[in-house]
Protein backbone atom coordinates (compact mmCIF):
# COMPACT_ATOMS: atom_id res chain seq x y z
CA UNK A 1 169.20 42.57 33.40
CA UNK A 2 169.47 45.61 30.80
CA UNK A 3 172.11 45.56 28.58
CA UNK A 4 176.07 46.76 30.17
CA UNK A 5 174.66 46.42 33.55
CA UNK A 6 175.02 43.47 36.01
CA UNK A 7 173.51 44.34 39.38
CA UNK A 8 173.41 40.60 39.60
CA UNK A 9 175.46 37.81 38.32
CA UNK A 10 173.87 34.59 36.95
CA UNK A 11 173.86 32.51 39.96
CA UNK A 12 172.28 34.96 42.23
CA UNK A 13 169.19 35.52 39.92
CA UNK A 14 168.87 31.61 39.87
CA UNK A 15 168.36 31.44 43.43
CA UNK A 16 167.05 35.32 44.00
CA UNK A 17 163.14 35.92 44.53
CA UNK A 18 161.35 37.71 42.17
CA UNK A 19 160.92 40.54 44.64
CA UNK A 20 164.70 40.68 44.94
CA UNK A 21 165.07 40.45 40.61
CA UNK A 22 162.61 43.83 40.61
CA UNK A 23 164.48 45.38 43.36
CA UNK A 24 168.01 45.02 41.49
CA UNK A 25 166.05 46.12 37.88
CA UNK A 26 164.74 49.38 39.66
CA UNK A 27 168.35 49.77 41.58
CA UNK A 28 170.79 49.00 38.19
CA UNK A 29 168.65 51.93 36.29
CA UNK A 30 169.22 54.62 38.47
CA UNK A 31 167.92 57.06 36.91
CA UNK A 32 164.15 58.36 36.42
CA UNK A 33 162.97 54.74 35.11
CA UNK A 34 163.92 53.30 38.44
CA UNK A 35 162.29 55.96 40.56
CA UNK A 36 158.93 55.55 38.21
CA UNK A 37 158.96 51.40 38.38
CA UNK A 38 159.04 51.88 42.05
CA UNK A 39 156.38 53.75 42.75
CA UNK A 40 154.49 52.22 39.88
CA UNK A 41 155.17 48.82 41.99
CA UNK A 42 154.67 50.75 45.22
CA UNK A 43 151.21 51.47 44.09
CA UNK A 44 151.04 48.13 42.63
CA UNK A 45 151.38 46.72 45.91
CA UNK A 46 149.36 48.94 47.81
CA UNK A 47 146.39 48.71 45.11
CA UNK A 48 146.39 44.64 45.80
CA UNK A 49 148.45 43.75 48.72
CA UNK A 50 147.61 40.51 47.75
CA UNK A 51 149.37 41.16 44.63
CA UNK A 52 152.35 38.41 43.82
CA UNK A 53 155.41 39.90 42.07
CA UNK A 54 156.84 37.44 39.41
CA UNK A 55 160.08 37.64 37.19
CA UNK A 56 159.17 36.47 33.66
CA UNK A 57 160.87 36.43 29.69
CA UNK A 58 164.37 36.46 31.26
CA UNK A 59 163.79 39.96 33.04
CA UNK A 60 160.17 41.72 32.89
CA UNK A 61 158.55 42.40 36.26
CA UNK A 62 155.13 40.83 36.58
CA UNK A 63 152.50 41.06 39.20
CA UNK A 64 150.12 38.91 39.11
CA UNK A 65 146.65 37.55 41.27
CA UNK A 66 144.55 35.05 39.86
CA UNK A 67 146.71 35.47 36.21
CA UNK A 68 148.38 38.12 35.46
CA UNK A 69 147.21 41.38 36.18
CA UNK A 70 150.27 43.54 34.26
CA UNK A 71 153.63 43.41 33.45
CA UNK A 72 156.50 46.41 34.19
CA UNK A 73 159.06 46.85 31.22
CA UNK A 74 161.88 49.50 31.28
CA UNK A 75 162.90 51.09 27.86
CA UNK A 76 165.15 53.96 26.99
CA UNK A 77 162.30 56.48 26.64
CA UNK A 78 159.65 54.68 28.67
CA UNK A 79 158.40 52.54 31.58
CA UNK A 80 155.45 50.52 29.99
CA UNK A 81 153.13 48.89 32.10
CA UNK A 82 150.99 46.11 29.83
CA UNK A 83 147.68 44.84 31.60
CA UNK A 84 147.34 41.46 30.00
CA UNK A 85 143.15 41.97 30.12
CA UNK A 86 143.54 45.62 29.55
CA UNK A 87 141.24 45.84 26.45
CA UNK A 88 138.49 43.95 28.83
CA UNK A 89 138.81 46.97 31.52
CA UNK A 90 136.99 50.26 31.73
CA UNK A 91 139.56 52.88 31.70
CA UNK A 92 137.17 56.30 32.86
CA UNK A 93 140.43 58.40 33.03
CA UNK A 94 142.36 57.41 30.34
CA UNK A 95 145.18 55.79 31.36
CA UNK A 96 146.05 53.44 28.59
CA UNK A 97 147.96 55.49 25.94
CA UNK A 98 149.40 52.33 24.48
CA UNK A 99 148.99 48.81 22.79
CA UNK A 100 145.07 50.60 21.76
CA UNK A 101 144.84 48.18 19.07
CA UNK A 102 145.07 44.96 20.06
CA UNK A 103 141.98 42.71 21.41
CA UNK A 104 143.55 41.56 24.83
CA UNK A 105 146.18 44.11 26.06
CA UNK A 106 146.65 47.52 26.72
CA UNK A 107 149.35 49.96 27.81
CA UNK A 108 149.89 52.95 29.76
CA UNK A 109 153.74 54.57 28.53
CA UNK A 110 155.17 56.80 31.98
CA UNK A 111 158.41 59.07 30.29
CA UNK A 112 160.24 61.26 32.12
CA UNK A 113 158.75 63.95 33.93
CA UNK A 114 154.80 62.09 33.56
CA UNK A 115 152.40 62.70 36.64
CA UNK A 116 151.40 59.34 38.03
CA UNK A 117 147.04 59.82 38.38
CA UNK A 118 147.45 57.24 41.63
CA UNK A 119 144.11 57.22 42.11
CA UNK A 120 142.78 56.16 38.81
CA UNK A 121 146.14 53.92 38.53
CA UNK A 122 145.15 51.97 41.65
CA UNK A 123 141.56 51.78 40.31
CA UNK A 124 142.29 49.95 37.32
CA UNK A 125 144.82 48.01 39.09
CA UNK A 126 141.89 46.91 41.03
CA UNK A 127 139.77 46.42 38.44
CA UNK A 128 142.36 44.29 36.72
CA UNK A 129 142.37 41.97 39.56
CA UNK A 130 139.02 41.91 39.81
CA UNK A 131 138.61 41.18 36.03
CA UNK A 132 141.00 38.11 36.94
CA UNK A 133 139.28 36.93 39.69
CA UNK A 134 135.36 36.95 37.51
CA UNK A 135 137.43 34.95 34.77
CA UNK A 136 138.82 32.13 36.88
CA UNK A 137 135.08 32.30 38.91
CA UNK A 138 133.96 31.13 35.56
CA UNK A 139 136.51 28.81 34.51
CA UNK A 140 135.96 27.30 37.50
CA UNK A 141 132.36 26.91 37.04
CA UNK A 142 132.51 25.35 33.77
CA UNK A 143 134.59 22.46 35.02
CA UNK A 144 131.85 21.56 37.66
C-alpha cells in the first residue's frame, strides 16, 4: 500500500485477490488518483472483459491477457499507466506522453483535472491485447 496508509493489514493482502488489492489501492487514495485508476480500470475492463487483474512488485495494479498488457501506478502528481509492448503499438491519437524513449514500453501520465479520450484509450487497450495475443501465436509456432 502507499506510504502512512493501511487500508489493509499484512495478512489480508496474503490471502486477498488481486481484484480486492486494486479495490483497497483506489479506496486508501481517496482523492482524484483513486477516482482516475477506477475508471482507467473501468475502461480497462470494459476494453477486454477478458482482461485478468494482477497485483505485482509488492503493490502495482496489472492487467494482463496473454502477458501483460499494462500496469496502473499511483504517484503524487500522476496516475501512470505503462503498456509493457507500448513502443510496438500504433498510438493514432497520441496517448502515450511518457516512457517515449525506451524500445519496449510506453506511458500515458493522467494528473489532475486530464480528460480521459475513452475511445482511443480502449483502442489501444485493444490493440495491446491484440499485440499479446500475435506474440504468443508466434511463440507458439516456433515450438512446433
Amino acid at each position: 500500500m502507499t506510504k502512512g496508509t493501511r487500508t489493509m493489514d499484512k495478512m489480508e493482502s496474503k490471502t486477498a485477490t488481486p481484484s480486492a488489492l486494486i479495490d483497497a489501492r483506489i479506496a486508501e487514495l481517496a482523492d482524484w488518483r483513486g477516482e482516475t485508476l477506477a475508471r482507467l480500470r473501468a475502461l480497462v475492463k470494459a476494453a477486454d472483459p477478458d482482461i485478468v487483474e494482477a497485483w505485482k512488485w509488492r503493490g502495482v495494479p496489472v492487467w494482463e491477457h496473454d502477458g501483460i498488457v499494462c500496469t496502473g501506478e499511483t504517484y503524487k502528481a500522476v496516475v501512470k499507466l505503462t503498456f509493457a509492448r507500448g513502443a510496438s503499438l500504433e498510438d493514432p491519437a497520441g496517448l502515450f506522453n511518457s516512457s517515449l524513449d525506451g524500445n519496449t514500453r510506453r506511458a500515458i501520465d493522467f494528473r489532475e483535472g486530464d480528460v480521459i479520450h475513452e475511445a482511443a484509450f480502449k483502442a489501444l487497450i485493444r490493440a495491446a491485447v491484440a499485440l499479446n495475443g500475435a506474440a504468443r501465436a508466434k511463440s507458439r509456432s516456433k515450438k512446433a
